[in-house]
PDB file of N, CA and C in Angstrom:
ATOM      1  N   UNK A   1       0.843  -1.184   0.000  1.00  0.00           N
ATOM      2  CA  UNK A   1       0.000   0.000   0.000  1.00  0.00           C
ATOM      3  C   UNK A   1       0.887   1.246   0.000  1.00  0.00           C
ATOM      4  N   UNK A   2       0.673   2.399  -0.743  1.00  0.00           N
ATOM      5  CA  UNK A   2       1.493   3.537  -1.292  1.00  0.00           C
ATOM      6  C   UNK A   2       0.948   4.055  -0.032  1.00  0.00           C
ATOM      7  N   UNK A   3       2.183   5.036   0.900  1.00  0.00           N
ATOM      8  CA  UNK A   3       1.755   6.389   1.449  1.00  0.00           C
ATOM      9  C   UNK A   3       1.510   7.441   0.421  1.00  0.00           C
ATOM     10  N   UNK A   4       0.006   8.435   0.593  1.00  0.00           N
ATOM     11  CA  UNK A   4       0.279   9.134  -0.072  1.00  0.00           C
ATOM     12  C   UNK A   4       0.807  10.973   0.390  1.00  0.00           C
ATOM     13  N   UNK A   5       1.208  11.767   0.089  1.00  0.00           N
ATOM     14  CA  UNK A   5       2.147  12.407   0.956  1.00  0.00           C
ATOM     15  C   UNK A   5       0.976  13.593   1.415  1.00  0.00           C
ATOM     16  N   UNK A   6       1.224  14.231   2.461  1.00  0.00           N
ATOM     17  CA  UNK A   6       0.321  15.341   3.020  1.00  0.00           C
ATOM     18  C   UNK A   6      -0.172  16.090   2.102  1.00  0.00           C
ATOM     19  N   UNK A   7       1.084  16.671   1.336  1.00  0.00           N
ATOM     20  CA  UNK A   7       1.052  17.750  -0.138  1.00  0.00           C
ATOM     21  C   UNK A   7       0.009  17.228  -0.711  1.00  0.00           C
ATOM     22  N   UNK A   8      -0.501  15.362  -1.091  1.00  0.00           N
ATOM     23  CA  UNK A   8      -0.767  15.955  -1.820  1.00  0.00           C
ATOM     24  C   UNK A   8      -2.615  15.340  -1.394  1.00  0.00           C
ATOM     25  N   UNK A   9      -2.855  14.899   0.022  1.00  0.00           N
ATOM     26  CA  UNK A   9      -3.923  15.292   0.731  1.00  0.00           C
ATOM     27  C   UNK A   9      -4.662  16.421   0.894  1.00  0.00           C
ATOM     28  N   UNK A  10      -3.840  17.533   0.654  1.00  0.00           N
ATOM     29  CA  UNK A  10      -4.527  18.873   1.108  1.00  0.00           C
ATOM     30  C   UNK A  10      -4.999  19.242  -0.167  1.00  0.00           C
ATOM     31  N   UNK A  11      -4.079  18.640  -1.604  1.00  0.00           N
ATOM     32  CA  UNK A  11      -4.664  18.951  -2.700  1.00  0.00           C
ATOM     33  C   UNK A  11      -6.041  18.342  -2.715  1.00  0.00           C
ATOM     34  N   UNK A  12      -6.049  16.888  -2.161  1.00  0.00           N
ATOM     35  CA  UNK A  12      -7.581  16.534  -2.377  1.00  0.00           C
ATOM     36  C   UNK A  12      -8.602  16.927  -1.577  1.00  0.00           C
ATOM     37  N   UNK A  13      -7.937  17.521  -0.476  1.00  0.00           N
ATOM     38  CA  UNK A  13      -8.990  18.340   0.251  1.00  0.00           C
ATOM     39  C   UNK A  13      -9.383  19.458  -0.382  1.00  0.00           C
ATOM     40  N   UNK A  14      -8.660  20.229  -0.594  1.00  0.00           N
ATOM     41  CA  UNK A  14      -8.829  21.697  -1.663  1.00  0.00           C
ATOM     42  C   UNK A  14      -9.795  21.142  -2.643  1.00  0.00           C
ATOM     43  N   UNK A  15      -9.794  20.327  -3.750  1.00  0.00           N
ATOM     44  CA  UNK A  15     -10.093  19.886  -4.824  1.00  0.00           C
ATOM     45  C   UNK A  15     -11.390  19.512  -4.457  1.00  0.00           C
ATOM     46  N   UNK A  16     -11.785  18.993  -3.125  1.00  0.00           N
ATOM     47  CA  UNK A  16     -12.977  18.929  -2.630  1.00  0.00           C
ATOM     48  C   UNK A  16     -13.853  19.683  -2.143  1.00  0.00           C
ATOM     49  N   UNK A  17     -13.344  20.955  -1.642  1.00  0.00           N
ATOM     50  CA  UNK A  17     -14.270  22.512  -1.171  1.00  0.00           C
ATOM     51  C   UNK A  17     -14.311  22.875  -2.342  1.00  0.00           C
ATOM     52  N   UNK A  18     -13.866  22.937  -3.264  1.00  0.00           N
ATOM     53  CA  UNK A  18     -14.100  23.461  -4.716  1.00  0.00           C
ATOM     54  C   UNK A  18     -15.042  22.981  -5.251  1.00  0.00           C
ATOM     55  N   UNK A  19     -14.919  22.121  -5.380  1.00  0.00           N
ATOM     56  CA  UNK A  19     -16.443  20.922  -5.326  1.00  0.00           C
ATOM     57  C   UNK A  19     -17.709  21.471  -5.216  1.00  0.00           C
ATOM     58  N   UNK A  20     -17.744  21.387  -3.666  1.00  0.00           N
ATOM     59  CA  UNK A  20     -18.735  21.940  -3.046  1.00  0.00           C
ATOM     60  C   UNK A  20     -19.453  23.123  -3.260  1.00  0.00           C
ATOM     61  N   UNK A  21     -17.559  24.394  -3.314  1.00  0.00           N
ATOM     62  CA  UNK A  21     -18.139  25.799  -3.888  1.00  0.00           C
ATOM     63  C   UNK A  21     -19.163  25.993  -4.990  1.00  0.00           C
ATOM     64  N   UNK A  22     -18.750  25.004  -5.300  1.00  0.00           N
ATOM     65  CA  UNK A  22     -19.441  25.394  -6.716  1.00  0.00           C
ATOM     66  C   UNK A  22     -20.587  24.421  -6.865  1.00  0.00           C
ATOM     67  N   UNK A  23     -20.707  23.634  -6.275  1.00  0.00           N
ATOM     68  CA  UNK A  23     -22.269  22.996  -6.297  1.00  0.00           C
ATOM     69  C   UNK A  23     -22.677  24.238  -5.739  1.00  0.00           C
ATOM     70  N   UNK A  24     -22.652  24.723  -5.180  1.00  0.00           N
ATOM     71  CA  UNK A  24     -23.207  25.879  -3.755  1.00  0.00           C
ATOM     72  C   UNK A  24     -23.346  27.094  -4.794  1.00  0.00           C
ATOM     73  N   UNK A  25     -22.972  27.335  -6.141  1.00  0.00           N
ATOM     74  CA  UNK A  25     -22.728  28.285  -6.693  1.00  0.00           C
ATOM     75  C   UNK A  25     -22.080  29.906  -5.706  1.00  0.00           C
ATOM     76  N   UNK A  26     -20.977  29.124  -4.884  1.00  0.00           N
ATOM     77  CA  UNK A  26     -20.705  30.239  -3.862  1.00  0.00           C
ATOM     78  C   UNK A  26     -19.548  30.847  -4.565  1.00  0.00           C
ATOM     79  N   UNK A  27     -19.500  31.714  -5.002  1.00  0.00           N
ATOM     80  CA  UNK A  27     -18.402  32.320  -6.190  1.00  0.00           C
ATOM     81  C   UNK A  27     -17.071  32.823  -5.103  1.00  0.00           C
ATOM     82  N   UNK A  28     -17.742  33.241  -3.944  1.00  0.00           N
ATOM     83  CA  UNK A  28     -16.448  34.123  -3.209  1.00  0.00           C
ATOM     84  C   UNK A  28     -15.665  33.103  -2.475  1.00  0.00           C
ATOM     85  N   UNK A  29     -16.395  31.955  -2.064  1.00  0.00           N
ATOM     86  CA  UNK A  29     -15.562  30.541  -1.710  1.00  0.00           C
ATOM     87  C   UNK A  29     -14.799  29.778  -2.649  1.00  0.00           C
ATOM     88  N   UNK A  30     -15.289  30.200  -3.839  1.00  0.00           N
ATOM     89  CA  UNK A  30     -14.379  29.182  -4.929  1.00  0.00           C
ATOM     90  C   UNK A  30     -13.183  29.951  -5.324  1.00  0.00           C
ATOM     91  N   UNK A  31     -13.224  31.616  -4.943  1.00  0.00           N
ATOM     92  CA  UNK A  31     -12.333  32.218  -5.263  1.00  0.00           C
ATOM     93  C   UNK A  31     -11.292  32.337  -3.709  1.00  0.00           C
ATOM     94  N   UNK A  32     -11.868  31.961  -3.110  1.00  0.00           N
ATOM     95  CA  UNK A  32     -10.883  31.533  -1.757  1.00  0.00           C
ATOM     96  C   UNK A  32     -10.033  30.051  -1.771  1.00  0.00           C
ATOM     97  N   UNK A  33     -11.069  28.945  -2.455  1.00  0.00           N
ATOM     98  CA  UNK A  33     -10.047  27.867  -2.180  1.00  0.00           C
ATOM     99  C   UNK A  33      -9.652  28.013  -3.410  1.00  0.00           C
ATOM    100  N   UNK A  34      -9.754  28.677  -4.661  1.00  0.00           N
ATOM    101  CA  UNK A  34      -8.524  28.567  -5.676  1.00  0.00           C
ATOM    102  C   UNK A  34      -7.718  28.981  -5.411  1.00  0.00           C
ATOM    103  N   UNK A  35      -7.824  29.784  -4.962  1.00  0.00           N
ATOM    104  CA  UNK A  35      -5.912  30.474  -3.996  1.00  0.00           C
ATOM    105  C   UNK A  35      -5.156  29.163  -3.447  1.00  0.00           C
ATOM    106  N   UNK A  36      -6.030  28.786  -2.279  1.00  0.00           N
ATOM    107  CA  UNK A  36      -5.397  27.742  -1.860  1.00  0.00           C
ATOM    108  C   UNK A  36      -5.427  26.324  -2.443  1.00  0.00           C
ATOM    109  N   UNK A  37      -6.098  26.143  -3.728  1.00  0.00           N
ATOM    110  CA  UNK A  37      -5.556  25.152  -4.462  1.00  0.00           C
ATOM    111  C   UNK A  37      -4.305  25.403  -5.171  1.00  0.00           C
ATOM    112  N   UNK A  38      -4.006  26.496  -5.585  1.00  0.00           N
ATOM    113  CA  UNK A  38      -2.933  27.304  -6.222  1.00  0.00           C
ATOM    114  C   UNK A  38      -1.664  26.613  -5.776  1.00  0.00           C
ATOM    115  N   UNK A  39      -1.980  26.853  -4.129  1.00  0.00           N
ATOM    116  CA  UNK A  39      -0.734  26.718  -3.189  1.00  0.00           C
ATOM    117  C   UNK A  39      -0.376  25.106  -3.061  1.00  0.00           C
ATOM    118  N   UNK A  40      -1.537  24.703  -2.743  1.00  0.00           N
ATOM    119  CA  UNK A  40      -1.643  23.173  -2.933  1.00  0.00           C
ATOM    120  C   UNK A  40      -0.847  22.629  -3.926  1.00  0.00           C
ATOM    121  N   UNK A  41      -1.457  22.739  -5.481  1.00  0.00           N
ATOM    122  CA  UNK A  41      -0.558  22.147  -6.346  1.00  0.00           C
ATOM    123  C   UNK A  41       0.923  22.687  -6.737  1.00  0.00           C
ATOM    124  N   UNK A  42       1.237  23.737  -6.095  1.00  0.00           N
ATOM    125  CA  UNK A  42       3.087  23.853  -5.868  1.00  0.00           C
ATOM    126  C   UNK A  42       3.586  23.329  -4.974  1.00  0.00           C
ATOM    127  N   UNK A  43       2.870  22.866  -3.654  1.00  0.00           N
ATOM    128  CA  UNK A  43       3.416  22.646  -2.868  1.00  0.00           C
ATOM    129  C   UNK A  43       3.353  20.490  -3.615  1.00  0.00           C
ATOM    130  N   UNK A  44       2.608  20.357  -3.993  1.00  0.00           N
ATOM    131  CA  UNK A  44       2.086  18.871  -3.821  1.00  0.00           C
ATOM    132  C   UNK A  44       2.878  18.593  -5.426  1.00  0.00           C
ATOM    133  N   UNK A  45       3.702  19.399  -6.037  1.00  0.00           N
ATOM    134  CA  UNK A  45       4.307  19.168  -7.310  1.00  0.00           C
ATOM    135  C   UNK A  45       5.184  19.170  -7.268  1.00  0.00           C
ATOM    136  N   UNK A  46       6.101  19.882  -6.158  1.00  0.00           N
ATOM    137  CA  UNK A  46       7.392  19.637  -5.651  1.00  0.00           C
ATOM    138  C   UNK A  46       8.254  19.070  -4.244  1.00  0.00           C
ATOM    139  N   UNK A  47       6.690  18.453  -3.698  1.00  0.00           N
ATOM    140  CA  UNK A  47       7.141  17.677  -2.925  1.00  0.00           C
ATOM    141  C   UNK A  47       7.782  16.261  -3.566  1.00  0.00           C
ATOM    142  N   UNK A  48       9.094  16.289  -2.759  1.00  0.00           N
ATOM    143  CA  UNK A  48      10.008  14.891  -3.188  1.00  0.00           C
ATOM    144  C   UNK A  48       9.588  13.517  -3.421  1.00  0.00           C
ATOM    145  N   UNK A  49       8.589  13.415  -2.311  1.00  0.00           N
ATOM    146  CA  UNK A  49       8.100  11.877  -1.675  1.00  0.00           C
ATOM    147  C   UNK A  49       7.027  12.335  -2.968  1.00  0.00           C
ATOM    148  N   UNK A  50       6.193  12.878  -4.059  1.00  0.00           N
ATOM    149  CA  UNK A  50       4.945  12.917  -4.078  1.00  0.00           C
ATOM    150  C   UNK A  50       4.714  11.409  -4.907  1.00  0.00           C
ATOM    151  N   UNK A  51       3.816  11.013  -5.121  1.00  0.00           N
ATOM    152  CA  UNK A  51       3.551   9.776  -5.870  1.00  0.00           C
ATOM    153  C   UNK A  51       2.892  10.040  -7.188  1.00  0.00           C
ATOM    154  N   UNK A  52       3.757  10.112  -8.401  1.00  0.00           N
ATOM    155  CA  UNK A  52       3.372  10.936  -9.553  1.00  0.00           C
ATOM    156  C   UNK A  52       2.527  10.169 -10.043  1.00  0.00           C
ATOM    157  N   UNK A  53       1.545   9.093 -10.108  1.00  0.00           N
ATOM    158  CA  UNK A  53       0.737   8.482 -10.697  1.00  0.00           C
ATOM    159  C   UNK A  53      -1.072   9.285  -9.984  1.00  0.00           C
ATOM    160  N   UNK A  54      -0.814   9.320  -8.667  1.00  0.00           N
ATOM    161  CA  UNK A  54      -1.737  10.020  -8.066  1.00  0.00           C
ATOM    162  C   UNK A  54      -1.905  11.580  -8.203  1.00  0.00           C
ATOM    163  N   UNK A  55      -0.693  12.299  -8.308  1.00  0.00           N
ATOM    164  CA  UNK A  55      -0.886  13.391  -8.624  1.00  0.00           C
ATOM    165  C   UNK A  55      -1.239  13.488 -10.139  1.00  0.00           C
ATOM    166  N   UNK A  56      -0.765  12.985 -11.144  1.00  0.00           N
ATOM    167  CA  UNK A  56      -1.659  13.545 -12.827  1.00  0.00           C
ATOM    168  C   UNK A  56      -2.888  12.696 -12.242  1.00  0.00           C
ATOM    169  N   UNK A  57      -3.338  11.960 -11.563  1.00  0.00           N
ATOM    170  CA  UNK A  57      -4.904  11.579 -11.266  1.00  0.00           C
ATOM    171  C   UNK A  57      -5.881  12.735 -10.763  1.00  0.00           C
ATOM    172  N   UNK A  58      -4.980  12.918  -9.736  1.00  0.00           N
ATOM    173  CA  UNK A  58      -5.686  14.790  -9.297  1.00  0.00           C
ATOM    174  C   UNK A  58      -5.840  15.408 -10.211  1.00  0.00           C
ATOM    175  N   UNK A  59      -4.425  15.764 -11.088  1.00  0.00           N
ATOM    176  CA  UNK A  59      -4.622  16.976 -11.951  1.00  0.00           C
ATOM    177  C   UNK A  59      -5.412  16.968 -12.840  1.00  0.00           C
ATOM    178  N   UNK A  60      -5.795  15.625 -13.241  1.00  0.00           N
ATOM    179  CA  UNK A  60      -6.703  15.840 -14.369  1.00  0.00           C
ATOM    180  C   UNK A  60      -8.160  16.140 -14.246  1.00  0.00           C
ATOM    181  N   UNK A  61      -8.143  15.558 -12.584  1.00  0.00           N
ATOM    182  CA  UNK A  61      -9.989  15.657 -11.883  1.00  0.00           C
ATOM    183  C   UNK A  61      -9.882  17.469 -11.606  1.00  0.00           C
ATOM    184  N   UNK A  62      -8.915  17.986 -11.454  1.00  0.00           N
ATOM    185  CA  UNK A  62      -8.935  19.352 -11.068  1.00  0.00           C
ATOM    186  C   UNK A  62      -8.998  19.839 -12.327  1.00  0.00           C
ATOM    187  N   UNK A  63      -8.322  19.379 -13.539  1.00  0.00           N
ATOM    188  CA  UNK A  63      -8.520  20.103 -14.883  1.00  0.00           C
ATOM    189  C   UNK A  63     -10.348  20.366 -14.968  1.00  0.00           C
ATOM    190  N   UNK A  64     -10.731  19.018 -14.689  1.00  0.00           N
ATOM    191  CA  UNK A  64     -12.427  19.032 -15.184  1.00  0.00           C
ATOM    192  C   UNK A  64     -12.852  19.603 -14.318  1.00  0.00           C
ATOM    193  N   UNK A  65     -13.009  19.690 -13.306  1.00  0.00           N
ATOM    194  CA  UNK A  65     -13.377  20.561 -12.316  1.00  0.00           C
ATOM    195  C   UNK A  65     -13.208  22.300 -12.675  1.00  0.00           C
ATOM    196  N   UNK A  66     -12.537  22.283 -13.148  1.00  0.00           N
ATOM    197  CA  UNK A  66     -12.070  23.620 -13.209  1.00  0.00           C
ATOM    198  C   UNK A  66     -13.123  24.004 -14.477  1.00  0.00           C
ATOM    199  N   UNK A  67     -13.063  23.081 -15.257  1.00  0.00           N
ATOM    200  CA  UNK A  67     -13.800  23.026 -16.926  1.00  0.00           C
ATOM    201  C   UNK A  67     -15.115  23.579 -16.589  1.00  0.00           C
ATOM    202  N   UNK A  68     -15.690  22.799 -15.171  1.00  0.00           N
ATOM    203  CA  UNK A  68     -16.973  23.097 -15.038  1.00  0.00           C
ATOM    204  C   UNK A  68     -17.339  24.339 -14.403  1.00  0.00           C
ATOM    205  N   UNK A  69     -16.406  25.203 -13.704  1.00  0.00           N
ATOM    206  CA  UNK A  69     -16.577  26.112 -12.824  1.00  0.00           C
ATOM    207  C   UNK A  69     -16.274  27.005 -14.389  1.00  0.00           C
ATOM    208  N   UNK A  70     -15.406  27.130 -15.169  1.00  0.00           N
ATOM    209  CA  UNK A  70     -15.956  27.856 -16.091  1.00  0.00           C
ATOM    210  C   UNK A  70     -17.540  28.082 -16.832  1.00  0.00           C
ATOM    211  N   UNK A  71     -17.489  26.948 -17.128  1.00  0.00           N
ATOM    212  CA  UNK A  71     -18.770  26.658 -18.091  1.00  0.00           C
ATOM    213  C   UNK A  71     -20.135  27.337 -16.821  1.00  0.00           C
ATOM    214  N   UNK A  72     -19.792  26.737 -15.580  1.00  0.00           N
ATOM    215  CA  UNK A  72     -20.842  27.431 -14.698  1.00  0.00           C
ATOM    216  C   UNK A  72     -21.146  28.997 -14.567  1.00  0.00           C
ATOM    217  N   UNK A  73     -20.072  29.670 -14.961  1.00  0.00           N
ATOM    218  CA  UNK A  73     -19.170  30.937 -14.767  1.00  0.00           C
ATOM    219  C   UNK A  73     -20.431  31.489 -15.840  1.00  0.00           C
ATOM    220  N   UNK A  74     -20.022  31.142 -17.044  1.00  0.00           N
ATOM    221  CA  UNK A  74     -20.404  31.434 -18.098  1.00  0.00           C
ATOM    222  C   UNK A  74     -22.039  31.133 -18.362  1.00  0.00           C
ATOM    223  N   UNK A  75     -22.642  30.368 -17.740  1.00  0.00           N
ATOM    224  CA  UNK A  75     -24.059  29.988 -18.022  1.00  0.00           C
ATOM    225  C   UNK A  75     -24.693  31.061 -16.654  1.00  0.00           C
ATOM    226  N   UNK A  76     -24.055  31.595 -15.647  1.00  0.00           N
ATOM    227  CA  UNK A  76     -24.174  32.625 -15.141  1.00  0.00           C
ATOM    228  C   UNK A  76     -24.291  33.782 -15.952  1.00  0.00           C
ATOM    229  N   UNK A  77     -23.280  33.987 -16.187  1.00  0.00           N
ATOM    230  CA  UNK A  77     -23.146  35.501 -17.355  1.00  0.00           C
ATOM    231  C   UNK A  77     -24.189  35.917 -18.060  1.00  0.00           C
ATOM    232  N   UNK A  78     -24.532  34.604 -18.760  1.00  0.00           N
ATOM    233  CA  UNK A  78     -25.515  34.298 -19.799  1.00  0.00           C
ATOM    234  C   UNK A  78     -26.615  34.679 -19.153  1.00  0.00           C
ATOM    235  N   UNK A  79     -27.782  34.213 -18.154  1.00  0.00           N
ATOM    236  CA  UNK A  79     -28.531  34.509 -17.428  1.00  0.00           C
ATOM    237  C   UNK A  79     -28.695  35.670 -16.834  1.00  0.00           C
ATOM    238  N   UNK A  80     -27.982  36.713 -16.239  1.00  0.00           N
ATOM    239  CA  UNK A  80     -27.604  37.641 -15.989  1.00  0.00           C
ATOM    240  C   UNK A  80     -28.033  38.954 -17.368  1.00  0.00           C
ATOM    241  N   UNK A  81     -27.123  38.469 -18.226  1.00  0.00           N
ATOM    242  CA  UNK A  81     -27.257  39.237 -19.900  1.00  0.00           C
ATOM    243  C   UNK A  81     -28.820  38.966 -19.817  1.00  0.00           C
ATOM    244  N   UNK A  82     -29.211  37.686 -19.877  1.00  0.00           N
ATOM    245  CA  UNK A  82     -30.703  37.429 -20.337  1.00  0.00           C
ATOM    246  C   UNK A  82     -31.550  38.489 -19.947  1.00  0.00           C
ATOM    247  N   UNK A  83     -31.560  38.155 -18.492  1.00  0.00           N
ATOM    248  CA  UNK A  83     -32.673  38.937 -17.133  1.00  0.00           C
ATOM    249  C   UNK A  83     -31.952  40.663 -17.244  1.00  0.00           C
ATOM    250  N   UNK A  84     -31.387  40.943 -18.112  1.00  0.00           N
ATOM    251  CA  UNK A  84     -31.269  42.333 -17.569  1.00  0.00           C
ATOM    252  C   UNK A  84     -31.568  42.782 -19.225  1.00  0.00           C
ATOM    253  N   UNK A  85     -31.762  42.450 -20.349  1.00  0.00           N
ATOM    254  CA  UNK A  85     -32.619  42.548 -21.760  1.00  0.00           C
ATOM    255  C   UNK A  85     -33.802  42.306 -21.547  1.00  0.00           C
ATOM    256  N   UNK A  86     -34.513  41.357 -20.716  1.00  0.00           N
ATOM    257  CA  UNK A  86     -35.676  41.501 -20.262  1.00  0.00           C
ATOM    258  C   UNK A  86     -36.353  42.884 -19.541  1.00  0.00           C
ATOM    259  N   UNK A  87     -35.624  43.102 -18.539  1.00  0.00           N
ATOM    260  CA  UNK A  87     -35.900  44.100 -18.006  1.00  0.00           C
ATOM    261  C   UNK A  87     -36.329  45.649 -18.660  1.00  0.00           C
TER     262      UNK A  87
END
C-alpha cells in the first residue's frame, strides 16, 4: 500500500471545497479555495516523496473541475445578460 504524501492530501482536500463551492454556486468561496488550491498544487508538485501516478490523477480531476466552474461561470453571465434585456 502507497503512502500518499500530506502535499498531496490537502490537494484533495482543496479539490474537494471546490467541489462543493461550486455545487453551492458560492463564487467568493471558490475564489478563496482557488488560492489555496494554487498553493496546494506547488506545494504537492514539488514535494520529493509525491507519488506521480496520483498526482496527474488529481490533476486531471482538477482540470475538469475547473472546466466546469468555467462553463458554470459562463451559463451565469448568460442569465444575468438574459434577465437584464428583459428588463
Amino acid at each position: 500500500m502507497a503512502v500518499i504524501p500530506i502535499t498531496q492530501l490537502a490537494l484533495q482536500r482543496s479539490k474537494r471545497q471546490l467541489h462543493t463551492a461550486l455545487q453551492q454556486r458560492d463564487w467568493h468561496d471558490i475564489k478563496r479555495v482557488d488560492l489555496r488550491l494554487a498553493a496546494c498544487l506547488e506545494s504537492a508538485a514539488t514535494d520529493p516523496h509525491r507519488d506521480r501516478r496520483h498526482l496527474l490523477h488529481e490533476l486531471r480531476e482538477i482540470l475538469g473541475l475547473y472546466g466546469r466552474v468555467v462553463e458554470t461561470c459562463r451559463s451565469e453571465v448568460n442569465a444575468l445578460v438574459d434577465t437584464g434585456r428583459s428588463s
